[in-house]
C-alpha atoms as a PDB file:
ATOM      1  CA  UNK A   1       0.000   0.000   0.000  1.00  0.00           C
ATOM      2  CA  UNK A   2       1.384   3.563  -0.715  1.00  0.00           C
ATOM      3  CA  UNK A   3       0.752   6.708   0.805  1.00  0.00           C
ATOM      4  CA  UNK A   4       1.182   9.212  -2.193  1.00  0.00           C
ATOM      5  CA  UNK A   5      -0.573  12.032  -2.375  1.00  0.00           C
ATOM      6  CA  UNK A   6      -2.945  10.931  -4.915  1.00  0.00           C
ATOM      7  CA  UNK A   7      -3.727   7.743  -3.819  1.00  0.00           C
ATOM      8  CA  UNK A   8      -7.338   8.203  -3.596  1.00  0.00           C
ATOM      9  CA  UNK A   9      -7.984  10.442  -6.312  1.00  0.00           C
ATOM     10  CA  UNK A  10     -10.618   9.229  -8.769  1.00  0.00           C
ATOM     11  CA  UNK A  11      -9.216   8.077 -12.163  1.00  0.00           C
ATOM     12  CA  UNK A  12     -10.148  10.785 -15.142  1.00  0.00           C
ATOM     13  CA  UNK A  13     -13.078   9.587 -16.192  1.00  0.00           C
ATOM     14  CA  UNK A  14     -14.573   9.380 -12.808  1.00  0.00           C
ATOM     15  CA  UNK A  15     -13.833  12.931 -11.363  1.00  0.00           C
ATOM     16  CA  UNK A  16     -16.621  15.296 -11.280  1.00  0.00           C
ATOM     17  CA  UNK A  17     -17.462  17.787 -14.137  1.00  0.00           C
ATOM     18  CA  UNK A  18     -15.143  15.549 -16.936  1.00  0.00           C
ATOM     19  CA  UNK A  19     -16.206  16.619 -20.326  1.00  0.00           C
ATOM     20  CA  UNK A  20     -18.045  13.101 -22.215  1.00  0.00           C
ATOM     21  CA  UNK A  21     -15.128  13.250 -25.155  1.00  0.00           C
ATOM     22  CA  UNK A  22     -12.803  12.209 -22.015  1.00  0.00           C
ATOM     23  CA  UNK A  23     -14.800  10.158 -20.114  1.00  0.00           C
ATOM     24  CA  UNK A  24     -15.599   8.212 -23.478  1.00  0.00           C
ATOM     25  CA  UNK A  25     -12.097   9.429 -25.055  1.00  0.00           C
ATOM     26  CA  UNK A  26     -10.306   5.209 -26.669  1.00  0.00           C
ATOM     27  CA  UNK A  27      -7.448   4.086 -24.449  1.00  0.00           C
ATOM     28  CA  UNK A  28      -6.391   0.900 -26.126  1.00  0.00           C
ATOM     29  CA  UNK A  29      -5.818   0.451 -29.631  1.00  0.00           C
ATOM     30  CA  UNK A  30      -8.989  -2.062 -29.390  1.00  0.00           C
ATOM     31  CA  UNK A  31     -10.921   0.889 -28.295  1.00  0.00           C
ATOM     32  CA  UNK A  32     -10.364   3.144 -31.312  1.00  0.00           C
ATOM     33  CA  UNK A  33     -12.910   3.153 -33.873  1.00  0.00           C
ATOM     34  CA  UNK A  34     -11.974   3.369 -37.774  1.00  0.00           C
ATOM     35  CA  UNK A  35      -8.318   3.353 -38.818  1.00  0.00           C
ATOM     36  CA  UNK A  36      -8.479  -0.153 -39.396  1.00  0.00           C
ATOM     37  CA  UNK A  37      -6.573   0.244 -42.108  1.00  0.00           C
ATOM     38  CA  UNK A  38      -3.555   1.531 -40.412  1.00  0.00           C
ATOM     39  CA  UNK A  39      -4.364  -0.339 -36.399  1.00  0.00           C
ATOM     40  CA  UNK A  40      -6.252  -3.407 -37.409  1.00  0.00           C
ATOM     41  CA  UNK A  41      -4.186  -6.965 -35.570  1.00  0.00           C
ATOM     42  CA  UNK A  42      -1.673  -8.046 -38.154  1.00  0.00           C
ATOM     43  CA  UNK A  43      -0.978  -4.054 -39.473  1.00  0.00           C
ATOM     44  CA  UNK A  44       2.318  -2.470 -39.792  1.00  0.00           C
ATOM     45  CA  UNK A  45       1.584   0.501 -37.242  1.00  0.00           C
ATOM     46  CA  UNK A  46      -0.344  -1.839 -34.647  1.00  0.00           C
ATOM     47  CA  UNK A  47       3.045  -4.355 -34.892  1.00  0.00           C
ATOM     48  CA  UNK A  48       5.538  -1.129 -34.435  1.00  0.00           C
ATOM     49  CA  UNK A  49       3.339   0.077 -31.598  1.00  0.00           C
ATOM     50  CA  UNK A  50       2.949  -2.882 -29.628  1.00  0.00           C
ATOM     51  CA  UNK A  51       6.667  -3.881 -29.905  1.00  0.00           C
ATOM     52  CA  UNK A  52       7.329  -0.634 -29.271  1.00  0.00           C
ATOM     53  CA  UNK A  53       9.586  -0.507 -32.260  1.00  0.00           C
ATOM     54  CA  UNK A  54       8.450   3.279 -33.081  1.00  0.00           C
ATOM     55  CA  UNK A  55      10.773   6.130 -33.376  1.00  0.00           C
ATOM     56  CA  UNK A  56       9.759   9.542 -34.221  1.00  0.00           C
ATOM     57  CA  UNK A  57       6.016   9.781 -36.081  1.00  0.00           C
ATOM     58  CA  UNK A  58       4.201  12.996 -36.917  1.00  0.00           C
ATOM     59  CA  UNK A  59       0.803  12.705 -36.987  1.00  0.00           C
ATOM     60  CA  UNK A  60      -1.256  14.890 -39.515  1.00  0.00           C
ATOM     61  CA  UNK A  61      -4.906  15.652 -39.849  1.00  0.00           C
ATOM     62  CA  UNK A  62      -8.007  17.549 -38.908  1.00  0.00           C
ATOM     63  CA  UNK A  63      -9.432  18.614 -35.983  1.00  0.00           C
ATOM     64  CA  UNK A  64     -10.965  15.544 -34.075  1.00  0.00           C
ATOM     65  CA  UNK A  65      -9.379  12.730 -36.206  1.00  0.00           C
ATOM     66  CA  UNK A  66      -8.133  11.190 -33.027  1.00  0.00           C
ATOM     67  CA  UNK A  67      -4.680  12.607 -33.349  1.00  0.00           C
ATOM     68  CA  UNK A  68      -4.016  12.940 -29.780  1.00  0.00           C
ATOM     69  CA  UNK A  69      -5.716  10.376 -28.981  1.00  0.00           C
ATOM     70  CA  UNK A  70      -3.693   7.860 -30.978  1.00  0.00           C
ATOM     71  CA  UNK A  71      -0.107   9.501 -29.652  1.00  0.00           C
ATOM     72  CA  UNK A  72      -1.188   8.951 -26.014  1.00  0.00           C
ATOM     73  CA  UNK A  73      -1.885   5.284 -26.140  1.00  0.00           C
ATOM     74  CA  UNK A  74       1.328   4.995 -27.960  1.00  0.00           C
ATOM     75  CA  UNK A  75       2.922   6.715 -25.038  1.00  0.00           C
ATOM     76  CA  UNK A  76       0.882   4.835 -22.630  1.00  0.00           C
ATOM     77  CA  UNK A  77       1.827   1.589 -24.651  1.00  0.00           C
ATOM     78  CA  UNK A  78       5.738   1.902 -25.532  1.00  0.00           C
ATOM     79  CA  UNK A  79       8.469   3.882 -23.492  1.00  0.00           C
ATOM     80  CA  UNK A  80       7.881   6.650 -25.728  1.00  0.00           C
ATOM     81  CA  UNK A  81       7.937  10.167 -24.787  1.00  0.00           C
ATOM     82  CA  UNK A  82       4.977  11.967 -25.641  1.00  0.00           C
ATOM     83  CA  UNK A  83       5.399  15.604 -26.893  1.00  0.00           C
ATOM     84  CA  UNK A  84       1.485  17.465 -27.160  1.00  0.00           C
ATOM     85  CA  UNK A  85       2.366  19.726 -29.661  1.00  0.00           C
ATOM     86  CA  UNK A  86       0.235  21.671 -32.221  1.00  0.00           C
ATOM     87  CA  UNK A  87       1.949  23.152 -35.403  1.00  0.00           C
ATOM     88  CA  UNK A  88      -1.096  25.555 -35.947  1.00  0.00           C
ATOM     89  CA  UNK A  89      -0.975  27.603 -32.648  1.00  0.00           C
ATOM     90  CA  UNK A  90       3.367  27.298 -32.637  1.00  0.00           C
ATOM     91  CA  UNK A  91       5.431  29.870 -34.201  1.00  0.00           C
ATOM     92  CA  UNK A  92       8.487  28.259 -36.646  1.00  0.00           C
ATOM     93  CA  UNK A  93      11.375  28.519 -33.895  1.00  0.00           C
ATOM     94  CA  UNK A  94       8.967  26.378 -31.675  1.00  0.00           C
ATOM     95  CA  UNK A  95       8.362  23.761 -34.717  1.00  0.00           C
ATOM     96  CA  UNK A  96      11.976  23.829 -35.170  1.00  0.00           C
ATOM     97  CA  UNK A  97      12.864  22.785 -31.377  1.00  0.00           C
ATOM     98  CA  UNK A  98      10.173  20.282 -31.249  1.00  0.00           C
ATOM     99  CA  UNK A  99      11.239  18.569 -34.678  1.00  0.00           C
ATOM    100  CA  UNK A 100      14.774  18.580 -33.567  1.00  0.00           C
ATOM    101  CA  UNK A 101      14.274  17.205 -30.445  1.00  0.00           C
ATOM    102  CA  UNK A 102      12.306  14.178 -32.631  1.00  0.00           C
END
């Protein structure tokens, strides 16, 4: 048993006031809906993911295409480090940090 400070906090989904796209928000590739083409058992990016054989991806889209999603269950999945980073709303010398950091 630990004693850390947020031992008995309520996991995400549970705390009071979290917005439905989080409480309902995928957390296993299983859990994702579409992209089979790409996730499906037996798919390039699914094998890479769960052998955690990924290095750097960029991942490119609109709005609400699951984007984020996607990069934190293959930060949750692999030993990844998980940058949340949006080109739109970054000037060029932050884009240029974040890519060479990648």
């Amino acid at each position: 048993m630990t004693n850390g400070l947020f031992d008995n906090e309520p996991e995400r989904s549970e705390r009071p006031g979290t917005p439905l796209a989080e409480r309902i928000r995928p957390r296993t590739l299983d859990e994702v809906v579409g992209q089979d083409e790409i996730l499906a058992p037996g798919k390039p990016l699914r094998e890479a993911i769960e052998r955690d054989l990924l290095q750097s991806i960029i991942l490119w889209g609109p709005p609400g295409t699951g984007k984020t999603t996607l990069a934190r269950i293959v930060a949750d999945m692999t030993r990844a480090r998980f940058v949340s980073f949006s080109a739109v709303l970054a000037g060029i010398k932050e884009i240029r940090e974040v890519m060479s950091e990648a």
